[in-house]
N, C-alpha and C. Protein backbone atom coordinates (compact mmCIF):
# COMPACT_ATOMS: atom_id res chain seq x y z
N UNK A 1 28.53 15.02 -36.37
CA UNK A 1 27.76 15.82 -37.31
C UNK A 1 27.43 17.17 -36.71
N UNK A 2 27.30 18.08 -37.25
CA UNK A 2 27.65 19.45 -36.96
C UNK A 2 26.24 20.28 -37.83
N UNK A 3 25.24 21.15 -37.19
CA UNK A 3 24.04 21.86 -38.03
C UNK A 3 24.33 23.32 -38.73
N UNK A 4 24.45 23.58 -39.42
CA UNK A 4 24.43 24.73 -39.51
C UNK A 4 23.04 25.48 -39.61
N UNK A 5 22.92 26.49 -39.33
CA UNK A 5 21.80 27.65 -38.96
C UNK A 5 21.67 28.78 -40.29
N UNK A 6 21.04 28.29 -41.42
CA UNK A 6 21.16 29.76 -42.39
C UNK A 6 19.30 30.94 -41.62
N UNK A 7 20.09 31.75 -40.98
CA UNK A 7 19.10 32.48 -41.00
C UNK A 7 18.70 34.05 -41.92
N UNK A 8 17.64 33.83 -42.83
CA UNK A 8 18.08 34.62 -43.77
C UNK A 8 16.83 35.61 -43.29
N UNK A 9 17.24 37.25 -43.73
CA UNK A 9 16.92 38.44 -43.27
C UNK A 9 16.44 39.49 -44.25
N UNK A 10 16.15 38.58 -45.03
CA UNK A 10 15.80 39.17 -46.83
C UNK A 10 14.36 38.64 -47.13
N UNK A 11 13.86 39.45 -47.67
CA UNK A 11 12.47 39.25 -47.84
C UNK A 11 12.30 38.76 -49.55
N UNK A 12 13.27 39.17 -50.24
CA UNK A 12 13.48 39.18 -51.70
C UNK A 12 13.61 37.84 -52.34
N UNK A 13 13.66 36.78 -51.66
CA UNK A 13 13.62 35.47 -52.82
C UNK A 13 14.55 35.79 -53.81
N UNK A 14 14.31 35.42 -55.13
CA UNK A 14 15.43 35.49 -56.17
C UNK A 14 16.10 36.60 -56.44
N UNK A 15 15.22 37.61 -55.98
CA UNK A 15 15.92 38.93 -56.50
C UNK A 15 17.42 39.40 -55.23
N UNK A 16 17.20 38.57 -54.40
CA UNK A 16 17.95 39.17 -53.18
C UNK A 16 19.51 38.73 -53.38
N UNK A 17 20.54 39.52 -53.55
CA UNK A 17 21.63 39.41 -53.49
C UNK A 17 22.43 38.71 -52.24
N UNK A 18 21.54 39.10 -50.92
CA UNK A 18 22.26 38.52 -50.04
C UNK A 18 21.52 36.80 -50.14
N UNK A 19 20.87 36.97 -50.48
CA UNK A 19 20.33 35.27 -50.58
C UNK A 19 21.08 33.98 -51.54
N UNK A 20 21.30 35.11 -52.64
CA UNK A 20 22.41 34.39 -53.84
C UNK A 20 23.77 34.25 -52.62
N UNK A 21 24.03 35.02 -52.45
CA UNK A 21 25.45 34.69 -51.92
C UNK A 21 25.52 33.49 -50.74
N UNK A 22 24.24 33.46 -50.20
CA UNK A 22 23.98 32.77 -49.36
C UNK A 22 24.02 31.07 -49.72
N UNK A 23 23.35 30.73 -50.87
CA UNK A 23 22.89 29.52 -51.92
C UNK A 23 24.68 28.96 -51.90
N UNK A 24 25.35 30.09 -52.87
CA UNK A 24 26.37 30.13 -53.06
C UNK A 24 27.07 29.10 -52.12
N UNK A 25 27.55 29.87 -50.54
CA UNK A 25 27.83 29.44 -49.74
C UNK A 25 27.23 28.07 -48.76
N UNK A 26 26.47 27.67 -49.23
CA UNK A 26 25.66 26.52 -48.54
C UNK A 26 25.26 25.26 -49.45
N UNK A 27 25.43 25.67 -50.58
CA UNK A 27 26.29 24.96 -51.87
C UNK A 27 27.13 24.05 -51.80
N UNK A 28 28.12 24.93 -51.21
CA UNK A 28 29.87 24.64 -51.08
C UNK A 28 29.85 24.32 -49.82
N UNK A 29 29.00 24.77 -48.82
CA UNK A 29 29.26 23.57 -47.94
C UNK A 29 28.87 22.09 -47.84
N UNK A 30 27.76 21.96 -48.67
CA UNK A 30 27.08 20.55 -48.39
C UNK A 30 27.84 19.66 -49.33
N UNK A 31 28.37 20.36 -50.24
CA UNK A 31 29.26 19.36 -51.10
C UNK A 31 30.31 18.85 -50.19
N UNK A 32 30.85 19.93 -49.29
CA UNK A 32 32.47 20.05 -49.10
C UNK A 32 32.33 19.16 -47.36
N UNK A 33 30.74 19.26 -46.51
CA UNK A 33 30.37 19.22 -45.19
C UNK A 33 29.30 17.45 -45.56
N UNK A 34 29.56 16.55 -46.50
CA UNK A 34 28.19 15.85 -46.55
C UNK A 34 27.79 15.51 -45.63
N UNK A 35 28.33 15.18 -44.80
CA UNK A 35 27.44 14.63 -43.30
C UNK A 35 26.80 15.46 -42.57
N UNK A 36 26.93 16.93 -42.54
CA UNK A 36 26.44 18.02 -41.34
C UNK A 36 24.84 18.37 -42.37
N UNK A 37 24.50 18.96 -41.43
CA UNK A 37 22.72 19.30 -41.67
C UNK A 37 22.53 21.01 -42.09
N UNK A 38 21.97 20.87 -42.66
CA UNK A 38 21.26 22.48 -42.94
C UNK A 38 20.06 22.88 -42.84
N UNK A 39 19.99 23.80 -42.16
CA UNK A 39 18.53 24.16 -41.83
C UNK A 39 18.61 25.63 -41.90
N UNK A 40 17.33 26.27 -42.34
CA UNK A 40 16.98 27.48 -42.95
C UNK A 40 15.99 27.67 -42.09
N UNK A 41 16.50 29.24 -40.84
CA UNK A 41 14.94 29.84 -40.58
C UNK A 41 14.57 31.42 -41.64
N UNK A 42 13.62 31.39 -42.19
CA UNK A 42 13.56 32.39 -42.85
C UNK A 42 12.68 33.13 -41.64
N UNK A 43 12.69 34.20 -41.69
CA UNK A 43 12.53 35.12 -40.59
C UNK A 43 11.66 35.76 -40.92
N UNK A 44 11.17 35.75 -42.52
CA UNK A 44 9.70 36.02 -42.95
C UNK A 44 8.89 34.89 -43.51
N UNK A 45 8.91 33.65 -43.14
CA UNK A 45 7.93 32.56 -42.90
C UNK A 45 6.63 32.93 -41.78
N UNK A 46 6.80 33.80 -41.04
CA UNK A 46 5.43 33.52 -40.00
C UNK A 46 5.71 33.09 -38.79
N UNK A 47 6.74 32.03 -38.77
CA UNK A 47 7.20 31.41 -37.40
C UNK A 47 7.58 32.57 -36.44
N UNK A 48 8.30 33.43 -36.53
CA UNK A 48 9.05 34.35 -35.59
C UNK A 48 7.84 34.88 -34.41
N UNK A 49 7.96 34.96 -33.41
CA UNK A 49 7.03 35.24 -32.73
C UNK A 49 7.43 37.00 -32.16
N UNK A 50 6.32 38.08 -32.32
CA UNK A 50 6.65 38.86 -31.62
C UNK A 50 6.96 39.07 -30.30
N UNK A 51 7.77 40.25 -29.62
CA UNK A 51 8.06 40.75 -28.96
C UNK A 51 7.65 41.81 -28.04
N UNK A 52 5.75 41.70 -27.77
CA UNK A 52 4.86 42.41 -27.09
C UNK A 52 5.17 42.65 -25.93
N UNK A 53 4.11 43.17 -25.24
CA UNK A 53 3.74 43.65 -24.19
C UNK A 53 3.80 42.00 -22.93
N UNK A 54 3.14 40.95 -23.94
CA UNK A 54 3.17 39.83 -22.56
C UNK A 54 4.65 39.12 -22.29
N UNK A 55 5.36 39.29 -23.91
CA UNK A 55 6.83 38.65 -23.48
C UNK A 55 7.45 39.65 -22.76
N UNK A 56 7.41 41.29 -22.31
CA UNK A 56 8.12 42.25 -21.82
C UNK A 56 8.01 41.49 -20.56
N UNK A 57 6.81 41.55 -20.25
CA UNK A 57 6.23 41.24 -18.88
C UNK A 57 7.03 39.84 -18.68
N UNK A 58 6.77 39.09 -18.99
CA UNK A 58 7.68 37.70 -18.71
C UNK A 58 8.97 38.18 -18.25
N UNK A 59 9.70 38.35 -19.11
CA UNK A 59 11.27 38.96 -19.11
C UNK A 59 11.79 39.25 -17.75
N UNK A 60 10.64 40.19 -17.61
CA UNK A 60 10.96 41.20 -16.26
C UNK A 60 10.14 40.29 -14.98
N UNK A 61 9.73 39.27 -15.31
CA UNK A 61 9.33 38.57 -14.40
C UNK A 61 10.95 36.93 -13.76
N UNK A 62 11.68 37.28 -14.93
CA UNK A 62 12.93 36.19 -14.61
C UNK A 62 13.57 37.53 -13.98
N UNK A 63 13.92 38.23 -14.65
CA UNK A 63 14.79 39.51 -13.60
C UNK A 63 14.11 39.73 -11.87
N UNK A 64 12.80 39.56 -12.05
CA UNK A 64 12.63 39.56 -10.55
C UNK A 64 12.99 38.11 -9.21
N UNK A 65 13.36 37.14 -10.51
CA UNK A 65 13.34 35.78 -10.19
C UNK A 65 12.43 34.94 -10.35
N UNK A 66 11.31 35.25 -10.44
CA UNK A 66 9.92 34.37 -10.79
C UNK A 66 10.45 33.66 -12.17
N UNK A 67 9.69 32.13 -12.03
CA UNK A 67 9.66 31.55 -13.44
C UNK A 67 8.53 32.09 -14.28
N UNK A 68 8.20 32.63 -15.61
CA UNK A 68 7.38 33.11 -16.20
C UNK A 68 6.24 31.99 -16.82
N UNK A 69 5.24 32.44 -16.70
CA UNK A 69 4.19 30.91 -17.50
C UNK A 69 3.38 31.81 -18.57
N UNK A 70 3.68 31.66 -19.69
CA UNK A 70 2.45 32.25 -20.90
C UNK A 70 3.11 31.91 -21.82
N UNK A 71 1.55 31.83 -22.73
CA UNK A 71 2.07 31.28 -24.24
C UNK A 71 3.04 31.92 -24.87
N UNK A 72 3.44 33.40 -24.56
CA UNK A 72 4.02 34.46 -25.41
C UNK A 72 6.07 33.96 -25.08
N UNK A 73 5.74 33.56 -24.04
CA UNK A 73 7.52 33.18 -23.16
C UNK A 73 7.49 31.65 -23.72
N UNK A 74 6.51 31.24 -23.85
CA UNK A 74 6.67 29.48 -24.59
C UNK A 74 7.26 29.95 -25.84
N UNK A 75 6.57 30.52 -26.49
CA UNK A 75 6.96 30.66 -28.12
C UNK A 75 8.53 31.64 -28.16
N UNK A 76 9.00 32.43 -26.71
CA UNK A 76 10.01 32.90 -26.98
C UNK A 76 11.07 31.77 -26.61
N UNK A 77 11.01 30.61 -25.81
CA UNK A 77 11.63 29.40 -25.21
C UNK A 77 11.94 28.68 -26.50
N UNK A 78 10.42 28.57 -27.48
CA UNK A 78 10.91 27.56 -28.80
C UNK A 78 11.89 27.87 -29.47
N UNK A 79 11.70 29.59 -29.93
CA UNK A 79 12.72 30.14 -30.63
C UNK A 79 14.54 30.19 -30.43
N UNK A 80 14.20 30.76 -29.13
CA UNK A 80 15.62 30.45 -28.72
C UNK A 80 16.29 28.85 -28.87
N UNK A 81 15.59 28.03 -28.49
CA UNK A 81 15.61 26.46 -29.07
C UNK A 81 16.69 26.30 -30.22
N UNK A 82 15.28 26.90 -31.09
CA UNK A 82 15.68 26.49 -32.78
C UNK A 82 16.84 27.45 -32.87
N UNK A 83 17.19 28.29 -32.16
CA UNK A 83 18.81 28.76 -32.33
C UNK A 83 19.55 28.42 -31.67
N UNK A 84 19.68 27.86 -30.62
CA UNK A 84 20.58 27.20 -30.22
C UNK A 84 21.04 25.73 -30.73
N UNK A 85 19.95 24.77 -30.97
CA UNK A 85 20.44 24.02 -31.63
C UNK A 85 21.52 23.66 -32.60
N UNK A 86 21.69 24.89 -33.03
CA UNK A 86 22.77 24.69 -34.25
C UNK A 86 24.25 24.86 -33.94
N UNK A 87 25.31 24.49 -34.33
CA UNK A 87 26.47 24.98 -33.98
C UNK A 87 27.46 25.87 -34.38
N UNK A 88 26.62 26.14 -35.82
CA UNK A 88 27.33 26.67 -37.02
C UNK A 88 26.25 28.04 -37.27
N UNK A 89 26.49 29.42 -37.53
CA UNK A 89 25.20 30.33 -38.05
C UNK A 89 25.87 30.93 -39.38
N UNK A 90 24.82 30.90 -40.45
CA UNK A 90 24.96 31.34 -41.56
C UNK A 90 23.79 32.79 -41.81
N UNK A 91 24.30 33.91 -41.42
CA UNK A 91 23.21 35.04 -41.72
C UNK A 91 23.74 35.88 -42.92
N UNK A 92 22.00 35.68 -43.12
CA UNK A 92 22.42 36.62 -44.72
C UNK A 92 21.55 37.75 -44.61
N UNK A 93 22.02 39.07 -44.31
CA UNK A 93 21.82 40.42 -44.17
C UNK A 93 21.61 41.92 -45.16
N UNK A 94 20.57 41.87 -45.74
CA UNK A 94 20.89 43.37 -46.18
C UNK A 94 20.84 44.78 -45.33
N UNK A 95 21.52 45.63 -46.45
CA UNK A 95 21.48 46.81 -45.78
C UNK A 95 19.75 47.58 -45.68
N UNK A 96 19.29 47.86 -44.47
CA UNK A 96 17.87 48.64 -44.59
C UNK A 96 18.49 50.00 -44.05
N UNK A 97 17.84 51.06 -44.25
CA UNK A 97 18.90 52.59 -43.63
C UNK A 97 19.42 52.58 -42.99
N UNK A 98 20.86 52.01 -43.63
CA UNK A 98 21.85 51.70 -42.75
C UNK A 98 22.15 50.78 -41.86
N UNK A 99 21.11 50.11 -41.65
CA UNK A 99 21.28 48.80 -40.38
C UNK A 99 20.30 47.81 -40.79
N UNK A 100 20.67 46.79 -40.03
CA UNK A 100 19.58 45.53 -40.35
C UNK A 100 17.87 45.25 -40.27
N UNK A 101 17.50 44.93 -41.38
CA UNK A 101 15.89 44.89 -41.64
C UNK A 101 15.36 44.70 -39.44
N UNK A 102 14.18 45.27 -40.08
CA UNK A 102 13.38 45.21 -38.33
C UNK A 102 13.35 43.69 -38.22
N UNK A 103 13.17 42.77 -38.93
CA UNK A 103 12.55 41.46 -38.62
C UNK A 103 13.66 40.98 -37.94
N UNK A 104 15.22 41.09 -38.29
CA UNK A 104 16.45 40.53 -37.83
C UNK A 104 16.73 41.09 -36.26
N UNK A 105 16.53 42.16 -36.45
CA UNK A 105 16.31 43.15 -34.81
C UNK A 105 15.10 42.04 -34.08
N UNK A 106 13.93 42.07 -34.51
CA UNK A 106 12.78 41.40 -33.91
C UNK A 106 13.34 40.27 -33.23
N UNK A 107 14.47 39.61 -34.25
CA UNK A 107 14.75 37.64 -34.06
C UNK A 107 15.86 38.26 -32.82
N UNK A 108 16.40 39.17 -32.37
CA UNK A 108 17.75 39.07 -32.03
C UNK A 108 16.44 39.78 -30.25
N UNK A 109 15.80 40.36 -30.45
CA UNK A 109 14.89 40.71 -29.46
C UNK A 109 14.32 39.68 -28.79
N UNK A 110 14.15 38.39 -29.49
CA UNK A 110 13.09 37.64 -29.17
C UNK A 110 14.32 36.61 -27.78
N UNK A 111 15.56 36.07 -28.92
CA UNK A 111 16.53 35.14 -28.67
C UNK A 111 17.29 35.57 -27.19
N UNK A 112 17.31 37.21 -27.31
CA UNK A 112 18.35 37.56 -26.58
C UNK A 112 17.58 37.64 -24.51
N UNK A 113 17.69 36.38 -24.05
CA UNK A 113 17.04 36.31 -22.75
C UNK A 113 18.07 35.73 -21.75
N UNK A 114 17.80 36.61 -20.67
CA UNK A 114 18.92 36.33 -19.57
C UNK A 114 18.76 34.54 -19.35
N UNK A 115 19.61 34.12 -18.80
CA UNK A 115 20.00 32.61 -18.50
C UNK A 115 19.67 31.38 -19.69
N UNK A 116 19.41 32.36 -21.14
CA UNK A 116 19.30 31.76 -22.30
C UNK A 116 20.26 31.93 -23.20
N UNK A 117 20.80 33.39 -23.70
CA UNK A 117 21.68 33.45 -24.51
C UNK A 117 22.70 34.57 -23.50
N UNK A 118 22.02 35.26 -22.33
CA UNK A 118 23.50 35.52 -21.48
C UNK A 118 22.96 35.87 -20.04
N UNK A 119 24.13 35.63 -19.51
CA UNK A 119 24.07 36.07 -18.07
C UNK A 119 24.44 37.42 -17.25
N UNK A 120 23.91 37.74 -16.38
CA UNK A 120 24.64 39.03 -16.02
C UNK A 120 24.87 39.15 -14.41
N UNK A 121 25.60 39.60 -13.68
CA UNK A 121 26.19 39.74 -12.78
C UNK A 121 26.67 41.32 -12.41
N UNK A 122 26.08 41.73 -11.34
CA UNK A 122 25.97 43.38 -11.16
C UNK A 122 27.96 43.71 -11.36
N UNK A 123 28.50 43.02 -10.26
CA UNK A 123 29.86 43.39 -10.48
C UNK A 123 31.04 42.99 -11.80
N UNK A 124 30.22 42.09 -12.31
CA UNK A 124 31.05 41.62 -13.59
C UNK A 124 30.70 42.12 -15.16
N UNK A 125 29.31 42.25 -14.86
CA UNK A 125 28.23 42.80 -16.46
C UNK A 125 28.07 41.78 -16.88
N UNK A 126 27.76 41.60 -18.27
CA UNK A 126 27.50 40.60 -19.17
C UNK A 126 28.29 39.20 -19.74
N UNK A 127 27.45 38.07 -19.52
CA UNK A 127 28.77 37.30 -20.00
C UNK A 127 27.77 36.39 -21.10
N UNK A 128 27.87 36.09 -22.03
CA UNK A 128 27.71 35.67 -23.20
C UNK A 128 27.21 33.91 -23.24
N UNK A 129 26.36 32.95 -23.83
CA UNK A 129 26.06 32.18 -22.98
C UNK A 129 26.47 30.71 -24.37
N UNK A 130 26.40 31.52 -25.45
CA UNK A 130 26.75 30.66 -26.52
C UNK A 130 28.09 30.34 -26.88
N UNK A 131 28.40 29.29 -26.57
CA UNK A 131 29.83 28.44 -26.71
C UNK A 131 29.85 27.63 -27.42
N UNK A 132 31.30 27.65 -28.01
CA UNK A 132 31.93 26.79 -28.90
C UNK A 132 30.90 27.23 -30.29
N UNK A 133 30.49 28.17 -30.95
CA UNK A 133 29.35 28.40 -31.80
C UNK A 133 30.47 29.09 -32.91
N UNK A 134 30.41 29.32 -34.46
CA UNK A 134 30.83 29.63 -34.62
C UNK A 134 29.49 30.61 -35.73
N UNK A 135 30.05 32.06 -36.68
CA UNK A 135 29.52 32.14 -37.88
C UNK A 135 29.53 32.83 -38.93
N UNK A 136 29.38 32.97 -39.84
CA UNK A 136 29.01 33.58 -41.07
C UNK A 136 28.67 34.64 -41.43
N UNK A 137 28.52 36.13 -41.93
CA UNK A 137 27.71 36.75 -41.98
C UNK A 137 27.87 37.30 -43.38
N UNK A 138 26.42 37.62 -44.11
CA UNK A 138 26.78 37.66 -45.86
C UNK A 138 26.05 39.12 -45.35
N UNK A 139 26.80 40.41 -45.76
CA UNK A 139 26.27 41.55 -45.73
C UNK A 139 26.40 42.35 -47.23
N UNK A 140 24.83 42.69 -47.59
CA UNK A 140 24.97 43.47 -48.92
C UNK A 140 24.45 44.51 -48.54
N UNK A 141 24.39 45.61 -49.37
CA UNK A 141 23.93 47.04 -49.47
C UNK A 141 23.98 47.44 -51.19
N UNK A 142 22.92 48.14 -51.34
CA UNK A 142 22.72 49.05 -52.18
C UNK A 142 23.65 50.08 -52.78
N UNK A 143 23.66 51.27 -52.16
CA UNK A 143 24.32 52.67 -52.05
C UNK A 143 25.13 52.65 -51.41
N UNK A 144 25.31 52.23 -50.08
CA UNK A 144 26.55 52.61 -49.19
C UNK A 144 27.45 51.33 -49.42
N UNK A 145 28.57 51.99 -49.16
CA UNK A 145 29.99 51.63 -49.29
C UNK A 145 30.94 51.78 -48.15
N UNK A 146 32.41 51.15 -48.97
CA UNK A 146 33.44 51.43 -47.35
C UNK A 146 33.88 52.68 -48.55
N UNK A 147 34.26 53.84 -47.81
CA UNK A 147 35.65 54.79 -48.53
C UNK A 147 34.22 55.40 -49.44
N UNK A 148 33.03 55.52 -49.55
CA UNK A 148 32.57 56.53 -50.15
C UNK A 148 31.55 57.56 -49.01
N UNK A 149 31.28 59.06 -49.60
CA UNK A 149 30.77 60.24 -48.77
C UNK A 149 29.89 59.68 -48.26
N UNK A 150 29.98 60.50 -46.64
CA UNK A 150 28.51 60.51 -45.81
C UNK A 150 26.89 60.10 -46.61
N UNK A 151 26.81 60.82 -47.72
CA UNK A 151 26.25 61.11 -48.57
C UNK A 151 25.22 59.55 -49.04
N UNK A 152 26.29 58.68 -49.15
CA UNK A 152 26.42 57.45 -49.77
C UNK A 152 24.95 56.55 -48.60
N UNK A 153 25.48 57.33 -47.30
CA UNK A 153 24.90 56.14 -46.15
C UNK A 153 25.34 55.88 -44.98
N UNK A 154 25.90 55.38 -44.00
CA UNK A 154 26.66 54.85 -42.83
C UNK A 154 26.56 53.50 -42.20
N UNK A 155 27.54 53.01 -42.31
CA UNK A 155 27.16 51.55 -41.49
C UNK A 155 26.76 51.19 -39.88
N UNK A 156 25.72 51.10 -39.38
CA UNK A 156 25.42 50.88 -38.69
C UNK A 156 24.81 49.58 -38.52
N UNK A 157 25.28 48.87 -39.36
CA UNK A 157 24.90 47.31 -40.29
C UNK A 157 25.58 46.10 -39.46
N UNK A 158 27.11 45.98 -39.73
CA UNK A 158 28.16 45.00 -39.86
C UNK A 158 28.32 45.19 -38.23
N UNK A 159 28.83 46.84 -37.65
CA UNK A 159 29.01 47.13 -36.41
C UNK A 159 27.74 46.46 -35.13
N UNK A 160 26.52 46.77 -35.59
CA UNK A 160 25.38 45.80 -34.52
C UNK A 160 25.59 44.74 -34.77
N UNK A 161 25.74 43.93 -35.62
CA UNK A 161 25.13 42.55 -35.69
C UNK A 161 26.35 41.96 -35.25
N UNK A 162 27.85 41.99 -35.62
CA UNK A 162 28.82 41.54 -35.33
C UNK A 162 29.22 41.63 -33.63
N UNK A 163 28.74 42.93 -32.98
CA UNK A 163 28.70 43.19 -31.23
C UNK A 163 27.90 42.72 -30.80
N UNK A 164 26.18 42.16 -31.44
CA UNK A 164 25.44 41.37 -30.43
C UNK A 164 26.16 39.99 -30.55
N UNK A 165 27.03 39.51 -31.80
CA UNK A 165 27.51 38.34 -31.67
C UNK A 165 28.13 37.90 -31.00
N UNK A 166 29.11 38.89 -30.69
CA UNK A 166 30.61 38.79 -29.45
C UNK A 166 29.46 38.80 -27.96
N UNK A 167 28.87 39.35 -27.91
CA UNK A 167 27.93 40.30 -26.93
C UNK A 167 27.24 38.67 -26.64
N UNK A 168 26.75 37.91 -27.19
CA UNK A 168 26.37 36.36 -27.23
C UNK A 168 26.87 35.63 -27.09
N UNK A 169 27.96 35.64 -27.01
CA UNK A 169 29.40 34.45 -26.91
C UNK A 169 30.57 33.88 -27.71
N UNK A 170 29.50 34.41 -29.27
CA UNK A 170 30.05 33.84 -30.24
C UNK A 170 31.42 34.43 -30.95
N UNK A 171 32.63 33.92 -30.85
CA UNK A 171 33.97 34.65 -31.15
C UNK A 171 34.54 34.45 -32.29
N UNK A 172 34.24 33.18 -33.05
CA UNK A 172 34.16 32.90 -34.72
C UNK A 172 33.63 33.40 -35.37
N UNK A 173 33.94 35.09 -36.22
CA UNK A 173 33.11 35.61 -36.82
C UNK A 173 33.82 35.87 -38.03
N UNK A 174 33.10 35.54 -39.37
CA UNK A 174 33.58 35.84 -40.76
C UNK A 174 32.37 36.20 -41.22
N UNK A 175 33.08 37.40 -42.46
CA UNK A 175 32.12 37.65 -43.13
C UNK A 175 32.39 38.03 -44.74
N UNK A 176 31.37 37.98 -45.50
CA UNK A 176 31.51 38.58 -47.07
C UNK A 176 30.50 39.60 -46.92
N UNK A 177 31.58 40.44 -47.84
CA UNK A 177 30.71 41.99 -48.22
C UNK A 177 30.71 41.97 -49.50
N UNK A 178 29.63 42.45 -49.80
CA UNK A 178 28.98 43.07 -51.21
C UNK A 178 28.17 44.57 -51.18
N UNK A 179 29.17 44.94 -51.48
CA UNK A 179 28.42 46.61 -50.70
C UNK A 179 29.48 47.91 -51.45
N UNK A 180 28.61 48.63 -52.25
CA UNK A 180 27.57 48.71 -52.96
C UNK A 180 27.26 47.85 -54.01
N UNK A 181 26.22 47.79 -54.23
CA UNK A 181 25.70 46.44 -55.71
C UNK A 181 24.96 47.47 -55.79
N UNK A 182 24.29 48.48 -55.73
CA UNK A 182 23.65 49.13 -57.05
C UNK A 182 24.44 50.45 -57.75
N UNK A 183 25.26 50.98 -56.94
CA UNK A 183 25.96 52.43 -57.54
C UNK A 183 27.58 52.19 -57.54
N UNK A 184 27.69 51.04 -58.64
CA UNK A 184 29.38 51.11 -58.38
C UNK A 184 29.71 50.70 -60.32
N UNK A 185 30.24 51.09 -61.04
CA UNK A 185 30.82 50.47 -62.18
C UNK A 185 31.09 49.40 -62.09
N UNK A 186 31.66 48.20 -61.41
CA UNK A 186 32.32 47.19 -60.63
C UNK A 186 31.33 45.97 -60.48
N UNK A 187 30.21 45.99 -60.86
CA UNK A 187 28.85 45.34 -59.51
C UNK A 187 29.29 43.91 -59.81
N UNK A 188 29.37 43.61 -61.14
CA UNK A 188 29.72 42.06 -62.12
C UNK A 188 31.11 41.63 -60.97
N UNK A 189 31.81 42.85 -61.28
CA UNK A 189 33.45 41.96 -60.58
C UNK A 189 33.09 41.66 -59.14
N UNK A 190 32.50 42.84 -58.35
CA UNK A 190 32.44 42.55 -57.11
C UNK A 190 31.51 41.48 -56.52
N UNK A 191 30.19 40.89 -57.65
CA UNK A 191 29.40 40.12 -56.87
C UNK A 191 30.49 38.39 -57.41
N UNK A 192 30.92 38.80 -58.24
CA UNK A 192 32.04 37.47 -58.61
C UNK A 192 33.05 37.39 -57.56
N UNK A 193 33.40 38.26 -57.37
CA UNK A 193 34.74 38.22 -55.79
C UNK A 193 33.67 37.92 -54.68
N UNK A 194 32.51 38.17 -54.06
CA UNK A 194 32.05 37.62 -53.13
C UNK A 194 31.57 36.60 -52.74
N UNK A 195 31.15 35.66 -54.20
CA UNK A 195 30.48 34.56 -54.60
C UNK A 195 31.37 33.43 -54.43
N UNK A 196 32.80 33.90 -55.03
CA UNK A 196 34.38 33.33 -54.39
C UNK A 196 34.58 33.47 -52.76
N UNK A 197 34.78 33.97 -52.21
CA UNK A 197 34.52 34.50 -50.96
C UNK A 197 34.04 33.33 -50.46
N UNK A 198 32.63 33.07 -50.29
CA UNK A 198 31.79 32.57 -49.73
C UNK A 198 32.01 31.05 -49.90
N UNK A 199 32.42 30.75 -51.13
CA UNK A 199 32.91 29.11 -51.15
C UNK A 199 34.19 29.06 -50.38
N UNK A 200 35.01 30.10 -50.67
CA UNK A 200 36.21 30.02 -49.91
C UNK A 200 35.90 29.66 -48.18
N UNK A 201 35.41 30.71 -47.78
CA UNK A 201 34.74 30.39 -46.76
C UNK A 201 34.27 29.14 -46.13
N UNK A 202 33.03 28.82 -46.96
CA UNK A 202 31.96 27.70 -46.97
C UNK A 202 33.10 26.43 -46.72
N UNK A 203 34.32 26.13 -47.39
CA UNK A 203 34.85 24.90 -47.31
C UNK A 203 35.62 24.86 -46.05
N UNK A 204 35.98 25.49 -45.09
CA UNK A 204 36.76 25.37 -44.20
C UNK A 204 35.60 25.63 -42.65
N UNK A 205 34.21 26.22 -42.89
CA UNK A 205 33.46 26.76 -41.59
C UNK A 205 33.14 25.44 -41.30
């Protein structure tokens, strides 16, 4: 049995496009996956723990070699936990100016700890700590597009989130785009081709 991880990055409930696509896709897996598990961290539940001043201090207390002791490095230990546990990640992403909402930055701040999600080595650099992981990523936007003017927006969206993934270990990366859904003639066809997409997807991850 195999978990998958929907971590969703949308604050919008019904109205959220990347959340529909998300349903969509987790739908079609539990029909298509019955035995594997699903679990949902919503990233605006409350759980997420910030990224202060006492977890800095921790951090830089494993870089010196010390083991760190405070509640603030406990609650960053749980988190990383509840993401590692899973084997499968399902993220559902909108576009915020241009790049991913702060809260998804926050979760990727909190997770991302040396001898947790990677290792580093002065002569080698970075090596990635999550194996055999595979995942998902549902990216929507508003205004910006692929092939339309500066004007439109820039992705600085798909490019972060997909390099902290590789950057993590993780080398199974698919994704559905829906981008633009508010300024395109198209929005009906294109959220129907992504909604396809995502089952397509969903039956084989």
């Amino acid at each position: 049995m195999s978990t998958v991880l929907h971590i969703s990055a949308s604050p919008r409930g019904e109205a959220s496009e990347s959340l529909a696509i998300a349903r969509t896709f987790l739908d079609t897996y539990r029909e298509t996956h019955p035995e594997d598990e699903v679990v949902t961290f919503d990233l605006w539940d409350g759980t997420l723990p910030e990224f202060g001043p006492a977890a800095a201090a921790a951090k830089m207390e494993l870089f010196a070699g010390r083991q760190p002791s405070s509640d603030a490095w406990d609650a960053v230990i749980r988190t990383f936990e509840r993401f590692d546990a899973a084997d499968k990640y399902l993220f559902s992403v909108p576009m915020w100016n241009s790049t991913v909402p702060y809260i998804l930055k926050q979760f990727i701040d909190v997770v991302s700890q040396p001898g947790m999600l990677f290792s580093f080595d002065p002569a080698q650099g970075y090596t990635g700590l999550l194996k055999g992981k595979k995942a998902a990523v549902i990216y929507t936007s508003a205004v910006y597009g692929d092939g339309l003017p500066p004007s439109f927006g820039a992705d600085f969206q798909r490019p972060y989130l997909d390099n902290w993934l590789r950057w993590a270990g993780v080398k199974d990366i698919t994704d559905v785009q829906f981008r633009p859904d508010l300024v395109t003639a198209t929005g009906d066809e294109d959220r129907a081709t992504a909604h396809d997409q995502a089952r397509d997807i969903a039956k084989n991850f």
